[in-house]
N, C-alpha and C. Protein backbone atom coordinates (compact mmCIF):
# COMPACT_ATOMS: atom_id res chain seq x y z
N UNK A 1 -7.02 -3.70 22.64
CA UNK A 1 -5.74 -3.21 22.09
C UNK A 1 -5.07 -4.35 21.33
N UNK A 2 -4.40 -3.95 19.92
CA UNK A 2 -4.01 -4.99 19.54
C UNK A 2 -2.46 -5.34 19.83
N UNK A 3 -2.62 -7.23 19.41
CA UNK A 3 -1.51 -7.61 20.42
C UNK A 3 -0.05 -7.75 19.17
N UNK A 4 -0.35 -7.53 17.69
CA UNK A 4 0.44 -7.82 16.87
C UNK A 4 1.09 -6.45 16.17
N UNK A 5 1.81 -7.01 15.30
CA UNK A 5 2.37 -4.91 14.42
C UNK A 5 1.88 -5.41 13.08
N UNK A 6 1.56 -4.09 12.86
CA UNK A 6 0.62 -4.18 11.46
C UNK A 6 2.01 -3.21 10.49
N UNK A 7 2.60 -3.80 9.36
CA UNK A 7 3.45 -3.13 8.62
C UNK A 7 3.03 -2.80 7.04
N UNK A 8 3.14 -1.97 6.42
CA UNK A 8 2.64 -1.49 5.27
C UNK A 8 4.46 -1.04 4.43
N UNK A 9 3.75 -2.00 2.92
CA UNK A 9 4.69 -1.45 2.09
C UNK A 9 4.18 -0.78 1.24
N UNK A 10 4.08 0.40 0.46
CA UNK A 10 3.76 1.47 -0.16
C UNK A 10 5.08 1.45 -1.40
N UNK A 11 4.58 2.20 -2.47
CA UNK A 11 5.15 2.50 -3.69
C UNK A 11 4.37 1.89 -5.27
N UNK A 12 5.24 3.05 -5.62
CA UNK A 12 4.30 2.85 -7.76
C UNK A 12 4.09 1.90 -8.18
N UNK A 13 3.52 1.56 -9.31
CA UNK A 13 4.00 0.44 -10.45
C UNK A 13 5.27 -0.08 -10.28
N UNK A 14 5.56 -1.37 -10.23
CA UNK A 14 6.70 -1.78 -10.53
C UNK A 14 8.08 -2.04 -9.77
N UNK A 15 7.67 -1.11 -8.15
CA UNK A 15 8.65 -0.97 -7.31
C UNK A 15 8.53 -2.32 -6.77
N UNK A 16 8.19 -3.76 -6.65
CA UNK A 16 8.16 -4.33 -6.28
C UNK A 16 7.20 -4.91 -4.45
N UNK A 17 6.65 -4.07 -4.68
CA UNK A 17 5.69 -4.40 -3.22
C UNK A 17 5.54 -6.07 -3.33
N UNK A 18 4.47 -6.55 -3.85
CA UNK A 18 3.98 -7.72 -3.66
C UNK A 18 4.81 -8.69 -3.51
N UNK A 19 6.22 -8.38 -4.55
CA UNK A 19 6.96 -9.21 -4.32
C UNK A 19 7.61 -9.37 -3.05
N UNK A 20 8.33 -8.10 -2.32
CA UNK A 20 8.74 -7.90 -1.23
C UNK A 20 7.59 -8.30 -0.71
N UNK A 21 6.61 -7.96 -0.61
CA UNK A 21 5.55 -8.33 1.13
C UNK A 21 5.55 -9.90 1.13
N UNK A 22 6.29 -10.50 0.17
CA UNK A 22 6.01 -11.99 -0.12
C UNK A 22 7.29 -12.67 0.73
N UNK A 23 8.36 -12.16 0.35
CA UNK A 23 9.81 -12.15 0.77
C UNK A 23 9.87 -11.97 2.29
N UNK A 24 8.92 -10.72 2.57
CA UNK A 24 9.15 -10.41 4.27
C UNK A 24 8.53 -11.44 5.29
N UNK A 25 7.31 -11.31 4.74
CA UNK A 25 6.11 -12.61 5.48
C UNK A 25 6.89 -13.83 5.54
N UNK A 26 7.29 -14.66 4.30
CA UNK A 26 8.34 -15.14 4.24
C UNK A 26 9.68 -15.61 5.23
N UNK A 27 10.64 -14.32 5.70
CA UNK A 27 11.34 -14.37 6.40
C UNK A 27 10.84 -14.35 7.70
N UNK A 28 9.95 -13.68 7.92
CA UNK A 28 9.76 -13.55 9.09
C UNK A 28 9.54 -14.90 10.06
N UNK A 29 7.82 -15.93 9.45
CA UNK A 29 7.70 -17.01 9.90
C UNK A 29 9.18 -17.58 9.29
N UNK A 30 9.98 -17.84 9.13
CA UNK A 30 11.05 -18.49 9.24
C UNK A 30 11.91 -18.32 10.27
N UNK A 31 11.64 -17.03 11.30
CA UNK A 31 12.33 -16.38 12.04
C UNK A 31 11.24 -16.98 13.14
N UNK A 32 10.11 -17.52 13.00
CA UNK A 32 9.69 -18.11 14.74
C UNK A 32 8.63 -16.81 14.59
N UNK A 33 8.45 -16.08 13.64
CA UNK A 33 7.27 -14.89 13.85
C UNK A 33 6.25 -15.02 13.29
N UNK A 34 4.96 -15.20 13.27
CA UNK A 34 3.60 -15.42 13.01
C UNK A 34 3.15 -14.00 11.92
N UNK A 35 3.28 -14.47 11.17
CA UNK A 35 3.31 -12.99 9.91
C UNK A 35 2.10 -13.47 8.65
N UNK A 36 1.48 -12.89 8.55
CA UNK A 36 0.63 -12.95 7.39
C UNK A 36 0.58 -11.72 6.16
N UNK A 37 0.65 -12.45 5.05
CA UNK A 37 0.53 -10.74 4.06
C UNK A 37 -0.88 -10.60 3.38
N UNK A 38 -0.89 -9.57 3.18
CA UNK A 38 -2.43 -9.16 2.49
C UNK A 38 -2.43 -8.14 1.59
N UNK A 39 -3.43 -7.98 0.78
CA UNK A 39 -2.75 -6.53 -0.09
C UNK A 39 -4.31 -5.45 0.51
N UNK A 40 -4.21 -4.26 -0.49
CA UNK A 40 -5.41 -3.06 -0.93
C UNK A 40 -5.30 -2.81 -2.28
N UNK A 41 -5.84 -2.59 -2.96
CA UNK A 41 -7.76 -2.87 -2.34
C UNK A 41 -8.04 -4.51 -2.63
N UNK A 42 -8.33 -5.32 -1.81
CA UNK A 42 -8.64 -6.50 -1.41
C UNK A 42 -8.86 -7.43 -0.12
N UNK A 43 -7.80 -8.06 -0.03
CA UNK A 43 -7.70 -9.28 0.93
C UNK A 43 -8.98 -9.55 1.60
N UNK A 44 -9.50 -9.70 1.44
CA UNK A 44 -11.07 -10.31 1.86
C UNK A 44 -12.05 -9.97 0.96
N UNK A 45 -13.13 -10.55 0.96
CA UNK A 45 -14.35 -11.20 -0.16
C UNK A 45 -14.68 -9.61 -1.02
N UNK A 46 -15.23 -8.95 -0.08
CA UNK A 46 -16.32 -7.70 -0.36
C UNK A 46 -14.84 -7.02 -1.17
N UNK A 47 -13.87 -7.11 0.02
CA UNK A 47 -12.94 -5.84 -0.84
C UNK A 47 -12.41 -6.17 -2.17
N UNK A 48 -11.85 -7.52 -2.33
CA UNK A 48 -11.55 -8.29 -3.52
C UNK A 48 -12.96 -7.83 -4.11
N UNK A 49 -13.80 -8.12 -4.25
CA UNK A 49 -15.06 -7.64 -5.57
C UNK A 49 -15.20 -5.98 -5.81
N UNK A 50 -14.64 -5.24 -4.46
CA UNK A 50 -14.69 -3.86 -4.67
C UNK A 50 -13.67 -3.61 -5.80
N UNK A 51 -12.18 -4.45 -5.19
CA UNK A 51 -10.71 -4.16 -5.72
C UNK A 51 -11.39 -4.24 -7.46
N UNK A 52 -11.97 -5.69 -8.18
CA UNK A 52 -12.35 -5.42 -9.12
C UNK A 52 -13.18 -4.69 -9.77
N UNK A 53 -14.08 -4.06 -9.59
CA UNK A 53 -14.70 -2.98 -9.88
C UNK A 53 -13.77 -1.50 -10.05
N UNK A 54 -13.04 -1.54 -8.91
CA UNK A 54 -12.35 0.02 -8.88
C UNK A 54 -11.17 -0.33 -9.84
N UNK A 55 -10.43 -1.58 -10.49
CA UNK A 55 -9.45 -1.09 -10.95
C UNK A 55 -10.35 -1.65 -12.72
N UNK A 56 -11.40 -2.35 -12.59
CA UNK A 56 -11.85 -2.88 -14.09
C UNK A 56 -11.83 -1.26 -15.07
N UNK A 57 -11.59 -1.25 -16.33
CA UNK A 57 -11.56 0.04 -17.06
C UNK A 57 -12.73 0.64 -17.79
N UNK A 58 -14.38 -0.64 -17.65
CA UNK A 58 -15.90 -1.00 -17.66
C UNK A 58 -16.33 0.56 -17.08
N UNK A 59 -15.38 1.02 -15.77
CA UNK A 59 -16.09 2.39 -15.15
C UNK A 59 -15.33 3.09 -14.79
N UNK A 60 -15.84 4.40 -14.66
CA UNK A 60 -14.40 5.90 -14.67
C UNK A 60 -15.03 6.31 -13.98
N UNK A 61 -15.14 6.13 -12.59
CA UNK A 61 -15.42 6.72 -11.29
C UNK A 61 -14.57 8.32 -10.94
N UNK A 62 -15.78 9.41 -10.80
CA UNK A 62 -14.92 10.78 -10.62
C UNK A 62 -13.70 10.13 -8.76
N UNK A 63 -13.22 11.18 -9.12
CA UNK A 63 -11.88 11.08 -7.47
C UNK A 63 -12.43 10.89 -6.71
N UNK A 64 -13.50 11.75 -6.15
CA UNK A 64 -14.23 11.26 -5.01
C UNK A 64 -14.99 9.81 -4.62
N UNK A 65 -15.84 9.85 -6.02
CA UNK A 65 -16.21 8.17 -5.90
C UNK A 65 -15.01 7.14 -5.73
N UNK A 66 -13.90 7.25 -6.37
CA UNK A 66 -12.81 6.42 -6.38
C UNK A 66 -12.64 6.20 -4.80
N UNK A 67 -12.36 7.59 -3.90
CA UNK A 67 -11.88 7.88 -2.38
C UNK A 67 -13.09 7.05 -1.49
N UNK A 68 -13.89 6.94 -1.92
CA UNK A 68 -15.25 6.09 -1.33
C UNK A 68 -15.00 4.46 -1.44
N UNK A 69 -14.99 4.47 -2.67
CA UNK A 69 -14.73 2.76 -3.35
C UNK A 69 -13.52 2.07 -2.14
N UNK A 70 -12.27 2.82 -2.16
CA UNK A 70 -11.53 2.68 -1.61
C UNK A 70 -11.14 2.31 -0.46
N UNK A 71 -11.85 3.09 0.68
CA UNK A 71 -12.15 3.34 1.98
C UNK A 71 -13.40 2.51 2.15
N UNK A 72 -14.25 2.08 1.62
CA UNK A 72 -15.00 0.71 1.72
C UNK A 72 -14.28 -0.35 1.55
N UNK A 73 -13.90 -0.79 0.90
CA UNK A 73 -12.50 -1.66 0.65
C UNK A 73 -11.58 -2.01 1.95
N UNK A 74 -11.36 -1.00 2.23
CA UNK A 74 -10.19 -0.69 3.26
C UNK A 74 -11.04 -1.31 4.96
N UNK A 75 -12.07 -1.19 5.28
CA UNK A 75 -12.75 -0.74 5.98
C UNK A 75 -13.23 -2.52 6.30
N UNK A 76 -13.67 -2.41 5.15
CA UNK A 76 -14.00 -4.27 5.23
C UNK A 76 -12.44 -5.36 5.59
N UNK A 77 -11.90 -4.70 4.66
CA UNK A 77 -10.38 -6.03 4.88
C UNK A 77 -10.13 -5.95 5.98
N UNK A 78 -10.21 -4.51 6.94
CA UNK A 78 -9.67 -4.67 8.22
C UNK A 78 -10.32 -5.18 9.46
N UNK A 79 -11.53 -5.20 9.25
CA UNK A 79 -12.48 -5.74 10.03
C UNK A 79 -12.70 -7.30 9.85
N UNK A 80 -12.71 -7.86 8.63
CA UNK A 80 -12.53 -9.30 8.12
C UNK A 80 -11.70 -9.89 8.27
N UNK A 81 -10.10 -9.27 8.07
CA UNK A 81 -8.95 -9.62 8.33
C UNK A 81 -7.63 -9.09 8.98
N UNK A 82 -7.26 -7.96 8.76
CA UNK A 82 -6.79 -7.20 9.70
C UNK A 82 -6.75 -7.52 10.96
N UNK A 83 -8.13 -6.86 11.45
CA UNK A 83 -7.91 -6.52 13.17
C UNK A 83 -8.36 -8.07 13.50
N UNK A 84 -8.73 -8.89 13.16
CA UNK A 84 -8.51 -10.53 13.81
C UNK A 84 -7.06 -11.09 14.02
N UNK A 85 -6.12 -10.73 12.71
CA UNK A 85 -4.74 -11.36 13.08
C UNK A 85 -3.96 -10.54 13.80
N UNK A 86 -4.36 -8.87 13.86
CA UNK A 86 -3.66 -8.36 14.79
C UNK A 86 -3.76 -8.92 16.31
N UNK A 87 -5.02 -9.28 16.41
CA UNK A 87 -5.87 -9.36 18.08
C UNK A 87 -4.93 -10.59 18.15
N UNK A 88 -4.88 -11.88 17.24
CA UNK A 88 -4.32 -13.08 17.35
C UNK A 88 -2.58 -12.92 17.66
N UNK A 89 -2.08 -11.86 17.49
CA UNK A 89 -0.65 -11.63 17.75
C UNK A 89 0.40 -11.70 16.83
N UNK A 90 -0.11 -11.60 15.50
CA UNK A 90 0.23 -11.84 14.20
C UNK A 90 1.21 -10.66 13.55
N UNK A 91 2.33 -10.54 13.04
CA UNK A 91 2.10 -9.44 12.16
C UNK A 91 1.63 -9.07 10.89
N UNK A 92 1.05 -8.39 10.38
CA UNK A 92 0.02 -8.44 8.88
C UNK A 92 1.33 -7.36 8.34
N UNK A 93 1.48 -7.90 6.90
CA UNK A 93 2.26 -7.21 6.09
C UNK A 93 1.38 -7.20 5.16
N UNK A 94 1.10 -5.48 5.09
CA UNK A 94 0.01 -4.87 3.51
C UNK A 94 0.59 -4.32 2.85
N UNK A 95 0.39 -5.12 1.10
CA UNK A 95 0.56 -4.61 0.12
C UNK A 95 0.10 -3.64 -0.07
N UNK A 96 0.53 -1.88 -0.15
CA UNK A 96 -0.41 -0.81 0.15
C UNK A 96 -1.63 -0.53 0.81
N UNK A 97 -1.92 0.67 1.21
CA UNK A 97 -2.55 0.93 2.75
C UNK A 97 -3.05 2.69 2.39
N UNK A 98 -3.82 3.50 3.16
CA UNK A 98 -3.98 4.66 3.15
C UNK A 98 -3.25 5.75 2.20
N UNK A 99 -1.77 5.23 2.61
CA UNK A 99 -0.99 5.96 2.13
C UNK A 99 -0.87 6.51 0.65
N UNK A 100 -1.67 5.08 0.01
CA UNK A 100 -1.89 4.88 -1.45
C UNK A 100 -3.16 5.60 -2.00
N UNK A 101 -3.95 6.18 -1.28
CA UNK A 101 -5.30 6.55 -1.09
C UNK A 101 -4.37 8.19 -0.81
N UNK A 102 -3.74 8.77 -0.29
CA UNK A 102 -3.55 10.53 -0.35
C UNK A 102 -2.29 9.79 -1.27
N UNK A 103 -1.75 9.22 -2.13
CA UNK A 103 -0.91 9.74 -3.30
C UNK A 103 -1.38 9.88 -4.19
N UNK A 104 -2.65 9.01 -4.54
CA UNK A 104 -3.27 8.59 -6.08
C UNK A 104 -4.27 9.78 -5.60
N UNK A 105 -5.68 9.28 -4.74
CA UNK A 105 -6.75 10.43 -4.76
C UNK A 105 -6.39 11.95 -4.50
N UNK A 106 -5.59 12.16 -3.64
CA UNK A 106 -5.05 13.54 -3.11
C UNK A 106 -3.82 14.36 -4.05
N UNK A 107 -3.01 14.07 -4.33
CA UNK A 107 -1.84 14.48 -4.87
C UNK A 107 -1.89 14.50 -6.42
N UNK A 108 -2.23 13.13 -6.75
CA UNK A 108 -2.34 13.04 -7.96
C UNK A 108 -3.84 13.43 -9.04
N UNK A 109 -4.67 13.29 -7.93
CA UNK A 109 -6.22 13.92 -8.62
C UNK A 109 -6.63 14.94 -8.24
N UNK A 110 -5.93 14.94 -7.21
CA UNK A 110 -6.17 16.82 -6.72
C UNK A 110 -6.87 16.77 -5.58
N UNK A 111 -7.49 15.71 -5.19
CA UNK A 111 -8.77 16.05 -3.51
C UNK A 111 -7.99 16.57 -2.65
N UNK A 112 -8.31 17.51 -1.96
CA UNK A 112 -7.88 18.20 -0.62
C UNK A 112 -7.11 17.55 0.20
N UNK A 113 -6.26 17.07 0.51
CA UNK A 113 -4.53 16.53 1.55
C UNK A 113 -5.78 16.24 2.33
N UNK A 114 -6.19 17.37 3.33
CA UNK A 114 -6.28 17.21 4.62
C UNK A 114 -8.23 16.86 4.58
N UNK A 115 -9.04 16.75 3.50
CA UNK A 115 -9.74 15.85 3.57
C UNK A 115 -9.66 14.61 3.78
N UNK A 116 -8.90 13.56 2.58
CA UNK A 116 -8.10 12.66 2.44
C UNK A 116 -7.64 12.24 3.67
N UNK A 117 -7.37 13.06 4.36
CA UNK A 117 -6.29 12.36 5.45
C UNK A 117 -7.41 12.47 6.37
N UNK A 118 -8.53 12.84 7.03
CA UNK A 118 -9.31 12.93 7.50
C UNK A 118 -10.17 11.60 7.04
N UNK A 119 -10.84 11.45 5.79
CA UNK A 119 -11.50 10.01 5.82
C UNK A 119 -10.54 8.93 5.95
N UNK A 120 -9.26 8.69 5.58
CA UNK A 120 -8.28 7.71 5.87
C UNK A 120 -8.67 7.47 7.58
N UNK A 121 -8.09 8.67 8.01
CA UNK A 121 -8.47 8.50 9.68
C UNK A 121 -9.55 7.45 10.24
N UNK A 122 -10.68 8.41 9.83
CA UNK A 122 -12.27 7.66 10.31
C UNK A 122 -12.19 6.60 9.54
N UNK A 123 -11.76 5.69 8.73
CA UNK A 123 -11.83 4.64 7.68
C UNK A 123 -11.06 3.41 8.76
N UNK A 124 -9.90 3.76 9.33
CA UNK A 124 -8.86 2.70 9.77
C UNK A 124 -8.96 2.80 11.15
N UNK A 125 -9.78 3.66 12.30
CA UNK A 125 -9.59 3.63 13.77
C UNK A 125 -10.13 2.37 13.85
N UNK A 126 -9.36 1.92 15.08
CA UNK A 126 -8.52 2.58 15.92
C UNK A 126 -6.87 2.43 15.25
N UNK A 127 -6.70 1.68 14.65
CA UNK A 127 -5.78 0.73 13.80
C UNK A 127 -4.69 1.85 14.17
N UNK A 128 -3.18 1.81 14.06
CA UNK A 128 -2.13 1.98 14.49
C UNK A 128 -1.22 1.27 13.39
N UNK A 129 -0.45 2.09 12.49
CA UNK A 129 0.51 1.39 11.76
C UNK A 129 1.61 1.77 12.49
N UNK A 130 2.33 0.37 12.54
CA UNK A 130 3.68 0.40 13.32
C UNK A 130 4.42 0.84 12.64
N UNK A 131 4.70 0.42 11.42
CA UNK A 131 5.42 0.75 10.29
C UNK A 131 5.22 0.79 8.63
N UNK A 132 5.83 2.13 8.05
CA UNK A 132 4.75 2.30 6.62
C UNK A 132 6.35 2.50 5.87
N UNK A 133 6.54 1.66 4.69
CA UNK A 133 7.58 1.55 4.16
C UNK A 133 7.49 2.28 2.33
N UNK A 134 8.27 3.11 2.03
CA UNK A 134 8.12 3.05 0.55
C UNK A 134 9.34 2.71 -0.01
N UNK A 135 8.93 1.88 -1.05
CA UNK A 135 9.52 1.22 -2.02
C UNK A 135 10.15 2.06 -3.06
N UNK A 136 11.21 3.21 -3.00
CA UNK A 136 11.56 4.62 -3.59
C UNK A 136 12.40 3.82 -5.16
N UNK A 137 11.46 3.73 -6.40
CA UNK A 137 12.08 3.87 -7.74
C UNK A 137 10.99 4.11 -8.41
N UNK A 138 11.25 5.30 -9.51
CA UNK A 138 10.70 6.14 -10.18
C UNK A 138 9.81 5.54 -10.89
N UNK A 139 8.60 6.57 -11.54
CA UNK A 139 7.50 5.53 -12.27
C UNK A 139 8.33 5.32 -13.35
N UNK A 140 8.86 5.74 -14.16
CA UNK A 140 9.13 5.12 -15.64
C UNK A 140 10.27 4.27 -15.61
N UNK A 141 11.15 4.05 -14.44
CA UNK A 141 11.66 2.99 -14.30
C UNK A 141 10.95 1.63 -13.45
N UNK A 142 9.82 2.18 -12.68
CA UNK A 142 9.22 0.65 -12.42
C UNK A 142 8.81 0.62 -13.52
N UNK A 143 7.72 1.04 -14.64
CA UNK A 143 7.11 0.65 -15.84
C UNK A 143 7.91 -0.51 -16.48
N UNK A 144 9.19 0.21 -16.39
CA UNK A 144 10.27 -0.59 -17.53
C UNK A 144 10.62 -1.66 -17.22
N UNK A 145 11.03 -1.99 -15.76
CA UNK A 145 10.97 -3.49 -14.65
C UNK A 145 10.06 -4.37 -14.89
N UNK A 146 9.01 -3.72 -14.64
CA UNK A 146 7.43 -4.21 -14.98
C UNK A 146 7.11 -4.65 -16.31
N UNK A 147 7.55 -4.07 -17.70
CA UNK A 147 7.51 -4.35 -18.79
C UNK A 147 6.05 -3.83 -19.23
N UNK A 148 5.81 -2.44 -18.97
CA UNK A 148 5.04 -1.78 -19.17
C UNK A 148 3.61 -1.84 -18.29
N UNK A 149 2.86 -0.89 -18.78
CA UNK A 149 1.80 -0.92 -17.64
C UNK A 149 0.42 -2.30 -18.37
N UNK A 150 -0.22 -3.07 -17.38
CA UNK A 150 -1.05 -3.53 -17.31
C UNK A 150 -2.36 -2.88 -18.19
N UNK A 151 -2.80 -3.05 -19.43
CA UNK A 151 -3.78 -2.44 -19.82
C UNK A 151 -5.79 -3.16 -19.54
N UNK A 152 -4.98 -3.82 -18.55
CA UNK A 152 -6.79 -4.44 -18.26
C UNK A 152 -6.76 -3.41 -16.68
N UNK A 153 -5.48 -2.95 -16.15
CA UNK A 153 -5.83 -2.05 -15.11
C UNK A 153 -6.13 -1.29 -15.18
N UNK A 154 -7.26 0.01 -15.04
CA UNK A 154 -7.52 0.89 -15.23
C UNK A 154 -6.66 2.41 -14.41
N UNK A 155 -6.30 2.35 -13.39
CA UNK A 155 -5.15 3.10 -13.16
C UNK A 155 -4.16 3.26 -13.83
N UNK A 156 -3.72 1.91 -14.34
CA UNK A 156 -2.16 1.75 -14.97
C UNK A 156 -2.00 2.32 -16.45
N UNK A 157 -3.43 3.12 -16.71
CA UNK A 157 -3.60 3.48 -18.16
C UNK A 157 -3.12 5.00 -18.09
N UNK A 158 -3.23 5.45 -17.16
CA UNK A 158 -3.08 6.77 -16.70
C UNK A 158 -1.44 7.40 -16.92
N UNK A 159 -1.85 8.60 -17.53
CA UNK A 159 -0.36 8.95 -17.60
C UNK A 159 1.13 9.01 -16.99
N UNK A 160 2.12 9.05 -17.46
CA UNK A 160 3.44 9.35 -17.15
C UNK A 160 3.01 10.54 -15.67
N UNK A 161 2.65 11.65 -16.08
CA UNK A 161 2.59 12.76 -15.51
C UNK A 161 1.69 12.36 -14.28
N UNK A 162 0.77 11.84 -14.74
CA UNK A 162 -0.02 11.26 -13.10
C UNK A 162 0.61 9.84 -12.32
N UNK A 163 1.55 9.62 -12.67
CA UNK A 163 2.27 8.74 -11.56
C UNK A 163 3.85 9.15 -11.29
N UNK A 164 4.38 10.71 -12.13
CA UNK A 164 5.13 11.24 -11.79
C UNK A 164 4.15 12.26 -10.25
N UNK A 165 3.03 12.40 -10.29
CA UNK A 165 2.40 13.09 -8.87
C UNK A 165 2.29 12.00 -8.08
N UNK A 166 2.25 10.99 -8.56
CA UNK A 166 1.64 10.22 -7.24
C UNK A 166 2.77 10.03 -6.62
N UNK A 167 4.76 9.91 -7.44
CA UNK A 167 5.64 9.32 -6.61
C UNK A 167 6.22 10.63 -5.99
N UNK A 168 5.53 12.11 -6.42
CA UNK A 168 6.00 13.15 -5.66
C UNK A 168 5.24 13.20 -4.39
N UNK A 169 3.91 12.30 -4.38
CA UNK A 169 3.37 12.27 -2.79
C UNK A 169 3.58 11.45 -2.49
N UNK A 170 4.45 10.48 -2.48
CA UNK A 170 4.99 9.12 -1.78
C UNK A 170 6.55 10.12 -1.07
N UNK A 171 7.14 11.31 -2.04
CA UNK A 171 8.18 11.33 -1.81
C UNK A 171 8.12 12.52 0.03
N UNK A 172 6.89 13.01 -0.47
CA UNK A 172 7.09 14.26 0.30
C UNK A 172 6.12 13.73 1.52
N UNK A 173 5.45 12.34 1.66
CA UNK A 173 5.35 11.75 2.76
C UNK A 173 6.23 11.37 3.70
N UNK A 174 7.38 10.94 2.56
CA UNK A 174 8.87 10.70 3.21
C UNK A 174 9.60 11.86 4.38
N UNK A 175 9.07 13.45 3.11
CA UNK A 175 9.68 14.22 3.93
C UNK A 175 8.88 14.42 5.46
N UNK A 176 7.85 14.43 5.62
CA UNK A 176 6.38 14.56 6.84
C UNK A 176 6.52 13.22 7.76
N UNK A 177 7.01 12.56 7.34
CA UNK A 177 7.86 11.27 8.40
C UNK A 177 6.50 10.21 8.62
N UNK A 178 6.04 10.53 7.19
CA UNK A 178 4.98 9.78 7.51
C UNK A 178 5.00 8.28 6.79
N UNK A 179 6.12 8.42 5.99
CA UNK A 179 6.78 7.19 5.56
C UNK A 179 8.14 6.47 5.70
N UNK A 180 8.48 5.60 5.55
CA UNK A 180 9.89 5.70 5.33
C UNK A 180 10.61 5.08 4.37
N UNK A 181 11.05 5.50 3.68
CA UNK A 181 12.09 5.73 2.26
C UNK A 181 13.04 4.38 2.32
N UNK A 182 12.47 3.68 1.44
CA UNK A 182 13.51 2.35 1.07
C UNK A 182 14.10 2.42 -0.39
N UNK A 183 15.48 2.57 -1.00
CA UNK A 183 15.80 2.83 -1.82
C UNK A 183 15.59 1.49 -2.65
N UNK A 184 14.92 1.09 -3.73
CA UNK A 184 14.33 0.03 -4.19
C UNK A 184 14.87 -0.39 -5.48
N UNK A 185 15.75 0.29 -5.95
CA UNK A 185 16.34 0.26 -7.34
C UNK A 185 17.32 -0.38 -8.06
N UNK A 186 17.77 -1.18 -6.13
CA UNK A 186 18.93 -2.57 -6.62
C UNK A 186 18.20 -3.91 -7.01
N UNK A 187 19.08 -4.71 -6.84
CA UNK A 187 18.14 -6.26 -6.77
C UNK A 187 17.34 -6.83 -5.42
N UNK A 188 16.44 -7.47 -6.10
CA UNK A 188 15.06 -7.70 -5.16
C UNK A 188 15.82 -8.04 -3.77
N UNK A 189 16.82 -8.79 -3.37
CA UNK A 189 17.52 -9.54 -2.57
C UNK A 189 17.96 -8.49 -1.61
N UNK A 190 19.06 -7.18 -2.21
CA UNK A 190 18.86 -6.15 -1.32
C UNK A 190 18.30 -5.23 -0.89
N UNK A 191 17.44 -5.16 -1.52
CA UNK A 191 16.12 -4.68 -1.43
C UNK A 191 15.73 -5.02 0.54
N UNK A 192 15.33 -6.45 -0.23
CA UNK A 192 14.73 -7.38 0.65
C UNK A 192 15.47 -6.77 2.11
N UNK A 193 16.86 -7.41 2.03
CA UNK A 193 17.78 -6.72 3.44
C UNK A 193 17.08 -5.81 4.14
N UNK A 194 17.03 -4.52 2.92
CA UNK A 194 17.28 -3.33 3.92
C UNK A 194 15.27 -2.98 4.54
N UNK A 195 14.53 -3.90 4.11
CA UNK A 195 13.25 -3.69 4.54
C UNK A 195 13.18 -4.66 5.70
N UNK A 196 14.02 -5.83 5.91
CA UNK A 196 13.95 -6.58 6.82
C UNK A 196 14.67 -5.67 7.88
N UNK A 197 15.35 -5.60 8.09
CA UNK A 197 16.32 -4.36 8.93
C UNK A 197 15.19 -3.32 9.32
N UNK A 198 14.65 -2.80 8.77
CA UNK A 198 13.54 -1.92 9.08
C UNK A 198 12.74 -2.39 9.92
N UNK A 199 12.25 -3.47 9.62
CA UNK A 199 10.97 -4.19 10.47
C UNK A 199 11.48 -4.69 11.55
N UNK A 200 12.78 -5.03 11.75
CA UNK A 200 13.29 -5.55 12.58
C UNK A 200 13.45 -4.55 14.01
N UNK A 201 13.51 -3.32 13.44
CA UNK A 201 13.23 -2.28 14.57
C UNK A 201 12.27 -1.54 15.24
N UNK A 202 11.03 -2.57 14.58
CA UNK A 202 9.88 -2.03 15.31
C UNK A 202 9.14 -3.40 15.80
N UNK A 203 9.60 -4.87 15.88
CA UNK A 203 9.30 -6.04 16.42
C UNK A 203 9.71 -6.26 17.86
């Protein structure tokens, strides 16, 4: 059983994840807490070479292959890195997680919810997220934060309309309590607050 909390920040283009998971990890070891951050698709060897492959624009993997790529990815980081710093008593803060896997593959490409949520399952046991955070500001206002989308990413090429689905399944995760809703649209700083406050109630 693991001895640490595993926390996930979730949200679009531009909402600021990386930066926040940088900020939290951050506060936390400053607080006397043993915190490490990591992102998806990456943080370890295999998944980092997967992460490049699945986002290079070289290949247009149908949804399903994408949901595979992914969940290999996922599967390795947690076994490589993950479930070691959990066991060590750590908390791991991930730059997106599953959750990102039924907004983009499920919602936004169409695969079946409750497939999706079924290989997520078998992909991450026994694993236990303590806490899954979204980062709530709209795609065409992260774009605009962001200063447009990344064109060596191959997701980020993808339309208005397909990351207006993906933040309607970030939103209606919110409603299924399977996330929880951080209003992200002030400055990074209060931002920051109100996600520390969050985490703070499940440490």
């Amino acid at each position: 059983m693991k001895k640490g909390k595993f926390i996930v920040i979730e949200g679009c283009e531009g909402a600021g994840k990386s930066k926040q998971s940088k900020i939290l990890t951050d506060a936390l070891n400053a607080h006397g807490i043993d915190a490490v951050a990591t992102r998806e698709p990456g943080g370890a060897p295999l998944a980092e070479e997967l992460r490049r492959i699945i986002l290079s624009p070289e290949y247009a993997p149908s949804a399903l292959a994408e949901l595979y790529l992914y969940s290999a990815a996922r599967r390795d980081h947690l076994d490589s890195v993950v479930f070691p710093a959990l066991d060590a008593g750590k908390v791991v803060v991930c730059d997106r997680f599953m959750y990102s896997t039924l907004a983009y593959q499920g919602y936004a490409r169409g695969l079946d919810l409750d497939f999706v949520r079924r290989v997520n399952a078998y992909t991450v046991a026994p694993l236990k997220v303590d806490l899954a955070l979204f980062l709530d500001i709209p795609p065409e206002d992260g774009f605009t934060r962001k200063g447009g989308a990344d064109k060596g990413d191959r997701l980020e090429r993808e339309s208005l309309a397909f990351f207006n689905k993906v933040y309607e399944g970030f939103t209606d995760m919110c409603t299924r309590g399977e996330l929880v809703r951080i209003d992200a649209r002030g400055e990074k700083e209060e931002t920051a607050e109100k996600i520390y406050r969050a985490v703070a109630e499940v440490l």
